[in-house]
Protein backbone atom coordinates (compact mmCIF):
# COMPACT_ATOMS: atom_id res chain seq x y z
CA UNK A 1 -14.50 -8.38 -21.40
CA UNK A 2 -15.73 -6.08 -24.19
CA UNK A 3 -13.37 -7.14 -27.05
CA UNK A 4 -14.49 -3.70 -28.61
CA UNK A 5 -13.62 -1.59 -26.22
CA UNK A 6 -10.31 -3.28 -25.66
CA UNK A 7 -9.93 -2.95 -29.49
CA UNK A 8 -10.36 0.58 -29.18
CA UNK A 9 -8.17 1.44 -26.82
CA UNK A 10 -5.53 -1.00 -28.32
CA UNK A 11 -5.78 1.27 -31.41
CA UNK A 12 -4.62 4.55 -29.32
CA UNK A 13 -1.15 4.70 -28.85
CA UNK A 14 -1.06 6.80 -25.55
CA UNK A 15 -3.26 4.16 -24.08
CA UNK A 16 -0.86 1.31 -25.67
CA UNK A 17 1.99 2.92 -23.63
CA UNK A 18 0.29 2.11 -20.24
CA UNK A 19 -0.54 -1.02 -18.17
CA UNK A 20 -3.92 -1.56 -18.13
CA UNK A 21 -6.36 -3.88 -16.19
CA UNK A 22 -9.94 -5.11 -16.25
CA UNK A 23 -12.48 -6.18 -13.25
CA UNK A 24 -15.92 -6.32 -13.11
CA UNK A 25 -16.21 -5.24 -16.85
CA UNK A 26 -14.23 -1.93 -16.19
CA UNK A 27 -10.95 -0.90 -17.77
CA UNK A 28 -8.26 0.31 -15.83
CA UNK A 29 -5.35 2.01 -17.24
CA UNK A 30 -2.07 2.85 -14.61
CA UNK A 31 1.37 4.95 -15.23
CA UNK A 32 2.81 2.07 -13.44
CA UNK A 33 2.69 -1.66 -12.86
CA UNK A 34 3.83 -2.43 -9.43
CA UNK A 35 0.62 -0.88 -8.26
CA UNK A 36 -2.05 1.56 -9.17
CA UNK A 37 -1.02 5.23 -10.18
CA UNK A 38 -4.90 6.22 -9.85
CA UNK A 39 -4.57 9.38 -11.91
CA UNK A 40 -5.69 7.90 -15.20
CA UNK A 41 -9.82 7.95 -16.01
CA UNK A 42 -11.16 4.49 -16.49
CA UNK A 43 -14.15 2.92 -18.63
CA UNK A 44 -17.13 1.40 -16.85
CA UNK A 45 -20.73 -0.09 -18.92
CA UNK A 46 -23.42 1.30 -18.67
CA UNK A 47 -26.74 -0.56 -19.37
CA UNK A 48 -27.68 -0.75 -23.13
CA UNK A 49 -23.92 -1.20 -24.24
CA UNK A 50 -23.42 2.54 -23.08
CA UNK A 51 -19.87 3.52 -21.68
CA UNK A 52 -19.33 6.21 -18.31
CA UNK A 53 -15.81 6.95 -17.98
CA UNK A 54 -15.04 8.29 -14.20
CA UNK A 55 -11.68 9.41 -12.67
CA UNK A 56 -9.31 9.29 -12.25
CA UNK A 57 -11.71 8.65 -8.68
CA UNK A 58 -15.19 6.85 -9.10
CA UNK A 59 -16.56 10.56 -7.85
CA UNK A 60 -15.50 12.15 -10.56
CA UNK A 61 -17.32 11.49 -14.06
CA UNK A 62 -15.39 12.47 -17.25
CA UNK A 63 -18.48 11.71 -19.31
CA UNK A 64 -20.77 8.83 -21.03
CA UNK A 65 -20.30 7.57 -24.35
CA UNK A 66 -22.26 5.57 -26.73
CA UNK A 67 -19.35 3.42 -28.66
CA UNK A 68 -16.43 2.37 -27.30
CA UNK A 69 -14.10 4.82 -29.80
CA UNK A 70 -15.72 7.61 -27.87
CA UNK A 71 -15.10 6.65 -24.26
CA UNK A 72 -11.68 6.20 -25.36
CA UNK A 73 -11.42 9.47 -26.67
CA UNK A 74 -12.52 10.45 -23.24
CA UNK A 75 -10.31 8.55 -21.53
CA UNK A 76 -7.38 10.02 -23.67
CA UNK A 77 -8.71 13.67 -22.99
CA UNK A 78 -8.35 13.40 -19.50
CA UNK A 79 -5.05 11.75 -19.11
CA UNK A 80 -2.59 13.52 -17.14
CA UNK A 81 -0.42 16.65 -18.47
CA UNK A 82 3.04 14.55 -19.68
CA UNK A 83 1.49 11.22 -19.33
CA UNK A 84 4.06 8.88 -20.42
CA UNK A 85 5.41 5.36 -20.85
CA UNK A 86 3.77 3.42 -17.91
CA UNK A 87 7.41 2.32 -15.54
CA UNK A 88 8.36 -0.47 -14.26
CA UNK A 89 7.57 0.36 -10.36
CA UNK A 90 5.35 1.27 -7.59
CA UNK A 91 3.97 4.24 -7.62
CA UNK A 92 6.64 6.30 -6.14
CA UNK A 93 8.84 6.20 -8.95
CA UNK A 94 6.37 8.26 -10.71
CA UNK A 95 6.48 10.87 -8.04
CA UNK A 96 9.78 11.09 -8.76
CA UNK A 97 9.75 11.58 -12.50
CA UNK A 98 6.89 14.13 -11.70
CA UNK A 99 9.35 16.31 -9.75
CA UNK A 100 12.80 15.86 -11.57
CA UNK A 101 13.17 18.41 -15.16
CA UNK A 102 12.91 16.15 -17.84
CA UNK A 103 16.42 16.92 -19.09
CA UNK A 104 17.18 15.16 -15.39
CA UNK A 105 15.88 12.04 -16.02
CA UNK A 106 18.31 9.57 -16.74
């Protein structure tokens, strides 16, 4: 794993909040952590210690970066509107809070 990218992303506290995940030298970030919430861009290496971050599907590229600070930052800017706390749950719980007013959330 890239300690430095991990590093970076430790150090932003929206990413903090979330359950992340690496594989094959990619890291995954998810709103939940029964399974995958797939609306969350993701960093994978390019050659030359470059960074492309995609998502939240691998069809859809946010951008490349050259240090790890600024795929985070790219990760961050593309994070769903009212990304929160990651919950404990599969991925419909989220559909749920999506849906309910906040001030209906228990």
């Amino acid at each position: 794993m890239d300690f430095e990218l991990v590093r970076a992303a430790h150090a932003e506290p929206l990413l903090r909040q979330l359950h992340p995940s690496s594989s094959h030298h990619n890291l995954h970030f998810s709103r939940c952590t029964g399974d995958w919430s797939w609306d969350v861009p993701f960093v994978m290496h390019l050659p030359g210690g470059r960074y492309l971050v995609a998502g939240p599907s691998r069809s859809q590229i946010v951008g490349e970066a050259d240090t790890a600070e600024e795929a985070i930052a790219l990760v961050v800017g593309g994070l769903p509107p009212g990304c929160g706390p990651a919950i404990v749950g599969r991925r419909e719980g989220l559909d749920r809070l999506d849906t309910v007013p906040p001030n209906q959330i228990f």
